[in-house]
N, C-alpha and C. Protein backbone atom coordinates (compact mmCIF):
# COMPACT_ATOMS: atom_id res chain seq x y z
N UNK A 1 -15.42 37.71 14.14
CA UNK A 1 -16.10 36.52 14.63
C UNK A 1 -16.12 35.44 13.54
N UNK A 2 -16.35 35.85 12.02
CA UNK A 2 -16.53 34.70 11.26
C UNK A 2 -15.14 34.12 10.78
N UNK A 3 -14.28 35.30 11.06
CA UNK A 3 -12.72 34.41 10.79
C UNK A 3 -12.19 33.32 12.17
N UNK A 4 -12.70 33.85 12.82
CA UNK A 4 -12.62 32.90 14.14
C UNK A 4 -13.09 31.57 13.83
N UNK A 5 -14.49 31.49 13.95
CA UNK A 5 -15.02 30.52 12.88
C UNK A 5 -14.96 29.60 11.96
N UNK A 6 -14.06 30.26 10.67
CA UNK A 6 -13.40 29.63 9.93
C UNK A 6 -12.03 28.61 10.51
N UNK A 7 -11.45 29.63 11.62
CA UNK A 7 -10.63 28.27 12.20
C UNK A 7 -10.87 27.34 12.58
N UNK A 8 -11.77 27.82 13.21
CA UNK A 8 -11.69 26.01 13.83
C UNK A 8 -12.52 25.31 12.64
N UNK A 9 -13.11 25.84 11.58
CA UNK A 9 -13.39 25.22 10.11
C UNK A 9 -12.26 24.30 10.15
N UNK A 10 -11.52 25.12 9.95
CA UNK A 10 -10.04 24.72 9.13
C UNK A 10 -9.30 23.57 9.49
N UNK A 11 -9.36 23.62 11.13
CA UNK A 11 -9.08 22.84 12.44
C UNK A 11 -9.65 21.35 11.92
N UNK A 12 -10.78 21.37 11.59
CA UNK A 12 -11.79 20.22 11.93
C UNK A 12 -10.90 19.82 10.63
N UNK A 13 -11.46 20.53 9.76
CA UNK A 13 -10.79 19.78 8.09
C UNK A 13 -9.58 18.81 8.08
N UNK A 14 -8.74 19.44 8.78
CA UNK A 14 -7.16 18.88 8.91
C UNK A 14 -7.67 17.65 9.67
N UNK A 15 -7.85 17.93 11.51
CA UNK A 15 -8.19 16.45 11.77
C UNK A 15 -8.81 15.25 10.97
N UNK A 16 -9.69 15.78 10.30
CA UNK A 16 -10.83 15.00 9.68
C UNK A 16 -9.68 14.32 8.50
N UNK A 17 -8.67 14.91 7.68
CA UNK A 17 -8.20 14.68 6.96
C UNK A 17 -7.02 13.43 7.43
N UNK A 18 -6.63 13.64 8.63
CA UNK A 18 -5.46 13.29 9.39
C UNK A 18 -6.20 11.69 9.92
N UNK A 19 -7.41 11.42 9.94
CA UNK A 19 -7.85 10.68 10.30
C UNK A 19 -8.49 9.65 9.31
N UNK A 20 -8.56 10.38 8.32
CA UNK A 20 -9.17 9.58 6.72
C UNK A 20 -7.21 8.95 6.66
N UNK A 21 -6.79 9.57 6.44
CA UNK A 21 -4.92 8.60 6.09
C UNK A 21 -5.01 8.16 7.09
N UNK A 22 -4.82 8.23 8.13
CA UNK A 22 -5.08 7.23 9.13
C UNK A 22 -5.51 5.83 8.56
N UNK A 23 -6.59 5.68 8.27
CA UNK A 23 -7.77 4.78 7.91
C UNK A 23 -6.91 3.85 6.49
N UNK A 24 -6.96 4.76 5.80
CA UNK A 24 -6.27 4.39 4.37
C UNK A 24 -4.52 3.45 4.57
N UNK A 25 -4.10 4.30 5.59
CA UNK A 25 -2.57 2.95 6.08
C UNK A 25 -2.99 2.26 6.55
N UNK A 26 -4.29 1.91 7.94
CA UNK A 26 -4.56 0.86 7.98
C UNK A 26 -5.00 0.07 7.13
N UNK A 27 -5.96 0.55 6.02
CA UNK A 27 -6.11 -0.83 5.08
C UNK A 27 -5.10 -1.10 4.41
N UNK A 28 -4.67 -0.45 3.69
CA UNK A 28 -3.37 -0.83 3.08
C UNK A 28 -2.28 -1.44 3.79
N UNK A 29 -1.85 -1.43 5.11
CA UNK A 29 -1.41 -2.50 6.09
C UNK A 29 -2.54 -3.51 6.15
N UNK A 30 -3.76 -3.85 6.34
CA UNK A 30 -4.26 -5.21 6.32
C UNK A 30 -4.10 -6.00 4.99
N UNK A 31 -4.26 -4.94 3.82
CA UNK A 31 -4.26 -5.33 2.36
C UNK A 31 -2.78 -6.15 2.15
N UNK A 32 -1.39 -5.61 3.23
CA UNK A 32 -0.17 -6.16 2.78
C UNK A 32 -0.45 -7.66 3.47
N UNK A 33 -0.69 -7.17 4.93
CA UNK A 33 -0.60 -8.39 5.84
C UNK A 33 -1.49 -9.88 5.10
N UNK A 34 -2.59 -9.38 4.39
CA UNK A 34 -3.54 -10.64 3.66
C UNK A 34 -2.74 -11.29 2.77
N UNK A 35 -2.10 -10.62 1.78
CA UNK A 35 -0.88 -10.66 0.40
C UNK A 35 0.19 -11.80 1.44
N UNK A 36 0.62 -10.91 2.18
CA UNK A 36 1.67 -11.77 2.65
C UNK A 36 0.89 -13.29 3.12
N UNK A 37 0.05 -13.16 3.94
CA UNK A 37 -0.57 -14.22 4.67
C UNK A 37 -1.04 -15.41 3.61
N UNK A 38 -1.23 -14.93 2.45
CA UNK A 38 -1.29 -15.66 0.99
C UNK A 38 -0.49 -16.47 0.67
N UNK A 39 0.65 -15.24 0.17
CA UNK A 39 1.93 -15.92 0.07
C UNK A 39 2.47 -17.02 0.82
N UNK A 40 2.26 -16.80 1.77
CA UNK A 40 2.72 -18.12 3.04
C UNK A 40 2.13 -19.43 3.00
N UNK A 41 0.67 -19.12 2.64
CA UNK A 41 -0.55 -20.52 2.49
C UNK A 41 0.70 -21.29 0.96
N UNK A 42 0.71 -20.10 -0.20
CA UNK A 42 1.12 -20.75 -1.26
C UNK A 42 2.40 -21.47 -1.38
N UNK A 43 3.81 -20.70 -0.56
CA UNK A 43 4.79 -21.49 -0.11
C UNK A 43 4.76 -23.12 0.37
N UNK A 44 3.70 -23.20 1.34
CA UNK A 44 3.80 -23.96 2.35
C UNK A 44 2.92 -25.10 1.36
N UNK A 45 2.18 -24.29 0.48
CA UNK A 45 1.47 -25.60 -0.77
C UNK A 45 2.98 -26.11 -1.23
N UNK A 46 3.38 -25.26 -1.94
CA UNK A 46 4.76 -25.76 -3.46
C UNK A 46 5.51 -26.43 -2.18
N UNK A 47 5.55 -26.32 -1.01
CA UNK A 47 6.87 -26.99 -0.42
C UNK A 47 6.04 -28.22 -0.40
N UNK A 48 4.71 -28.49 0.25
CA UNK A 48 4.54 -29.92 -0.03
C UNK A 48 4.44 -30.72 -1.35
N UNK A 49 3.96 -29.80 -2.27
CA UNK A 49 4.62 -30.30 -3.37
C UNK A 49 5.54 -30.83 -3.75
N UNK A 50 6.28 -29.98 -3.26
CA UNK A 50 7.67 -30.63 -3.88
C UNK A 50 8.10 -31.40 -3.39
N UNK A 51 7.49 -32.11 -1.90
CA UNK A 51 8.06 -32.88 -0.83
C UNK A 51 7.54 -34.01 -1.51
N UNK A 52 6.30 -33.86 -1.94
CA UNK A 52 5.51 -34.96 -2.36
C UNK A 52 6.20 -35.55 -4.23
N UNK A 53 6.64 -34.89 -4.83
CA UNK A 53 7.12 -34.82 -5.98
C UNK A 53 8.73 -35.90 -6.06
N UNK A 54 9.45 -36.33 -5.03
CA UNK A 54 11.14 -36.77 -5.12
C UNK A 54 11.75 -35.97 -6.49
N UNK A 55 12.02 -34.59 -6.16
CA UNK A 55 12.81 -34.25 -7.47
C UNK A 55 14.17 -34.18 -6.98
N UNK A 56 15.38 -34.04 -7.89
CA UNK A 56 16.38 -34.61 -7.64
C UNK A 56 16.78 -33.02 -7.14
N UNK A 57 18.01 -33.44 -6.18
CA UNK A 57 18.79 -32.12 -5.46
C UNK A 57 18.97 -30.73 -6.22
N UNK A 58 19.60 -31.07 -7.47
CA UNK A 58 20.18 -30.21 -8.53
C UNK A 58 18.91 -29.40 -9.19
N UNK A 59 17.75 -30.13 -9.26
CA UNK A 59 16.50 -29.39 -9.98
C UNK A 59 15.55 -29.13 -8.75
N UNK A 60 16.17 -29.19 -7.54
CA UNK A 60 14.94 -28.45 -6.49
C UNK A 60 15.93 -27.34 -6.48
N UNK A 61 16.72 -26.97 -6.55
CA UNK A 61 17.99 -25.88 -6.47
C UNK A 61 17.40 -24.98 -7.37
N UNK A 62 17.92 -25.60 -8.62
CA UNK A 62 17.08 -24.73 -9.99
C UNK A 62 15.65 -23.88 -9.73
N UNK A 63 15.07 -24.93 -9.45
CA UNK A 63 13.27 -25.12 -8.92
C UNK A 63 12.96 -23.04 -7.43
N UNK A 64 13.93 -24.00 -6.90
CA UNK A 64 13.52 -22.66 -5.57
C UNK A 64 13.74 -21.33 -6.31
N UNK A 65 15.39 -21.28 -6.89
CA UNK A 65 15.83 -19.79 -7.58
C UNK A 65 15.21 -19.34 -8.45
N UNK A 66 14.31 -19.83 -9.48
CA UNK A 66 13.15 -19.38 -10.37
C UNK A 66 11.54 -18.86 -9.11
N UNK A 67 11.49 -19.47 -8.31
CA UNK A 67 10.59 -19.41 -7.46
C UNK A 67 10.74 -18.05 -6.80
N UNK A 68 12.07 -18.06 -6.25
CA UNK A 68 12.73 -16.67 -5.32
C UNK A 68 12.79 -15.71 -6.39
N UNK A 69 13.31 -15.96 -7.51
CA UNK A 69 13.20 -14.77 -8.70
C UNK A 69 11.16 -14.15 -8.74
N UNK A 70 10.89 -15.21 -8.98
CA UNK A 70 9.28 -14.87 -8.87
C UNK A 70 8.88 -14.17 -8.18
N UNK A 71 8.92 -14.57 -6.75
CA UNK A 71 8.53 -13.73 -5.16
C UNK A 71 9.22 -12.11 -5.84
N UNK A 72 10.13 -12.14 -6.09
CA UNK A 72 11.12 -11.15 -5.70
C UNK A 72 10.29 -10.01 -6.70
N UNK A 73 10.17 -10.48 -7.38
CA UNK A 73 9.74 -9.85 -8.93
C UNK A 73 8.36 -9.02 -8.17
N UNK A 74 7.01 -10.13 -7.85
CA UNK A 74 6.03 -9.82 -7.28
C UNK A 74 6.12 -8.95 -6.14
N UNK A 75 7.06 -8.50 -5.17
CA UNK A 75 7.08 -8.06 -3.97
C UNK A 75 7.50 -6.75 -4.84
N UNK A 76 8.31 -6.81 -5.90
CA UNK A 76 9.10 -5.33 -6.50
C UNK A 76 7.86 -4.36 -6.74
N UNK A 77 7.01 -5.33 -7.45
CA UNK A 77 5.37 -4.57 -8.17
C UNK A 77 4.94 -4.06 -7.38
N UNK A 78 4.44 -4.93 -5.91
CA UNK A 78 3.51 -4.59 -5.34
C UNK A 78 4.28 -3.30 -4.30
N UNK A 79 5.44 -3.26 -4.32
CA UNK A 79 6.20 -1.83 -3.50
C UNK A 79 6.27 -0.68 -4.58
N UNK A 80 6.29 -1.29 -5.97
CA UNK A 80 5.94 -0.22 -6.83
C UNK A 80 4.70 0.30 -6.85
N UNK A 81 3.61 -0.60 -6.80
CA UNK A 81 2.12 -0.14 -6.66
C UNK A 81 1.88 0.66 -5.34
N UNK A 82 2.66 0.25 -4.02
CA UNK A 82 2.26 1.07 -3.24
C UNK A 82 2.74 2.33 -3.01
N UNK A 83 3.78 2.59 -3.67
CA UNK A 83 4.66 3.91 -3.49
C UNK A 83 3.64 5.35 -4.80
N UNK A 84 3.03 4.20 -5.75
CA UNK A 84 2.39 5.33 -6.67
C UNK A 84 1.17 6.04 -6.12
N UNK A 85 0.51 4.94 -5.33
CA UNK A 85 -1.26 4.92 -4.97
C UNK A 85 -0.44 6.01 -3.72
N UNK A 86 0.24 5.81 -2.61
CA UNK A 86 0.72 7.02 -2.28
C UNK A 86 1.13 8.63 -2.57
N UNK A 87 1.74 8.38 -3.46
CA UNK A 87 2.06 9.51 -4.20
C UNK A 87 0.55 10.21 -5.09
N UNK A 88 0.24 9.38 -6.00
CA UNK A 88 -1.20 9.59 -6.14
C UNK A 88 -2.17 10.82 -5.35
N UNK A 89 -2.17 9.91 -3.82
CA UNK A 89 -3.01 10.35 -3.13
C UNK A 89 -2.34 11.54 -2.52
N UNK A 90 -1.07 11.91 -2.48
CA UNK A 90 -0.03 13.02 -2.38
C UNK A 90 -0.72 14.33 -2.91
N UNK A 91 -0.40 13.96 -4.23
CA UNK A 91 -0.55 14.66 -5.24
C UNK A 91 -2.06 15.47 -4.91
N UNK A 92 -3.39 14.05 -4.47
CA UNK A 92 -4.63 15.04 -5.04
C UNK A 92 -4.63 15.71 -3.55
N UNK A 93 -3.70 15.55 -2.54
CA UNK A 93 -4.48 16.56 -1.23
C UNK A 93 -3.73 17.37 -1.60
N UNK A 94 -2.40 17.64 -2.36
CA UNK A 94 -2.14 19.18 -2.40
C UNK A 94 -2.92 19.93 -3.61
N UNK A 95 -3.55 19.07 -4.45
CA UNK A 95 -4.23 19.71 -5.55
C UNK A 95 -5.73 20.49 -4.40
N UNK A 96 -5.94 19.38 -3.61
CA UNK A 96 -6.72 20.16 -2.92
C UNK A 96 -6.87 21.10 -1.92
N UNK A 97 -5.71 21.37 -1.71
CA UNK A 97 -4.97 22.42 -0.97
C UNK A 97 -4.99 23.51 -1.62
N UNK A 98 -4.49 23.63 -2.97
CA UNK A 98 -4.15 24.48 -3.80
C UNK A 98 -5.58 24.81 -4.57
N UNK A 99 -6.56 24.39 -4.79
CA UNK A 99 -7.87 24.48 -4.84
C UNK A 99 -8.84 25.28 -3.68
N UNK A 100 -8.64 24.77 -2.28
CA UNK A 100 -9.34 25.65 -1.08
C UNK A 100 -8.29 27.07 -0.84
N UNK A 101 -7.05 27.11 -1.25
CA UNK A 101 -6.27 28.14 -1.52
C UNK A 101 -6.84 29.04 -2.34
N UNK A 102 -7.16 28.83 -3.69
CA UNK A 102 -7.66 29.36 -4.40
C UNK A 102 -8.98 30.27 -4.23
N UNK A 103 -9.89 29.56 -3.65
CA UNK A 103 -10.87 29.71 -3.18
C UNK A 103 -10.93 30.94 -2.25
N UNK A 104 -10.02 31.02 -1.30
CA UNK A 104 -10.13 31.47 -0.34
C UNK A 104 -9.77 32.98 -1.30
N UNK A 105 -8.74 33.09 -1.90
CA UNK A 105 -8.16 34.51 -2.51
C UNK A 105 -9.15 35.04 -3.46
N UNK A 106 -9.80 34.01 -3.84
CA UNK A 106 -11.07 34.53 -4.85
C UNK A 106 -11.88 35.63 -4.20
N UNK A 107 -13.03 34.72 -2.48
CA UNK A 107 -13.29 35.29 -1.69
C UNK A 107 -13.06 36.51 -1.35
């Protein structure tokens, strides 16, 4: 009866777990969508800027490819930041796996 028990323990844990990542991609999808939604306000500044600025053909050329190097640079980080905080969080559910594992053989 109490191993019975323990399943659907076990049961709940997983959902419960399955539903916390759940939660965590959605913020981290609102967290991208805000970033991006940023980015866009700030574009749409430097373009009037620059609309407002008459710089000559040859140095808005220059001007954008330092700009696109920038973006590019920033988008690299922030796919680097999200691939670690993933992995990260990888890492501690199997540590905690391997912890209620433990546990259990102790038992």
């Amino acid at each position: 009866m109490l191993s019975h028990l323990a399943g659907y323990e076990r049961k709940a844990r997983g959902a419960w777990r399955e539903e916390e990542e759940e939660v965590e991609v959605e913020v981290e999808d609102e967290e991208e969508r805000f970033e991006e939604e940023e980015e866009k306000k700030e574009e749409e500044e430097e373009k009037e800027e620059e609309e407002e600025s008459n710089v000559s053909w040859k140095e808005d050329e220059e001007y954008e490819r330092k700009e696109n190097k920038k973006r590019r640079k920033i988008a690299k980080k922030r796919k680097r930041k999200r691939i670690n905080r993933r992995r990260k969080r990888r890492q501690e559910e199997e540590e905690e796996k391997e912890g209620e594992k433990e546990m259990r053989n102790v038992s």
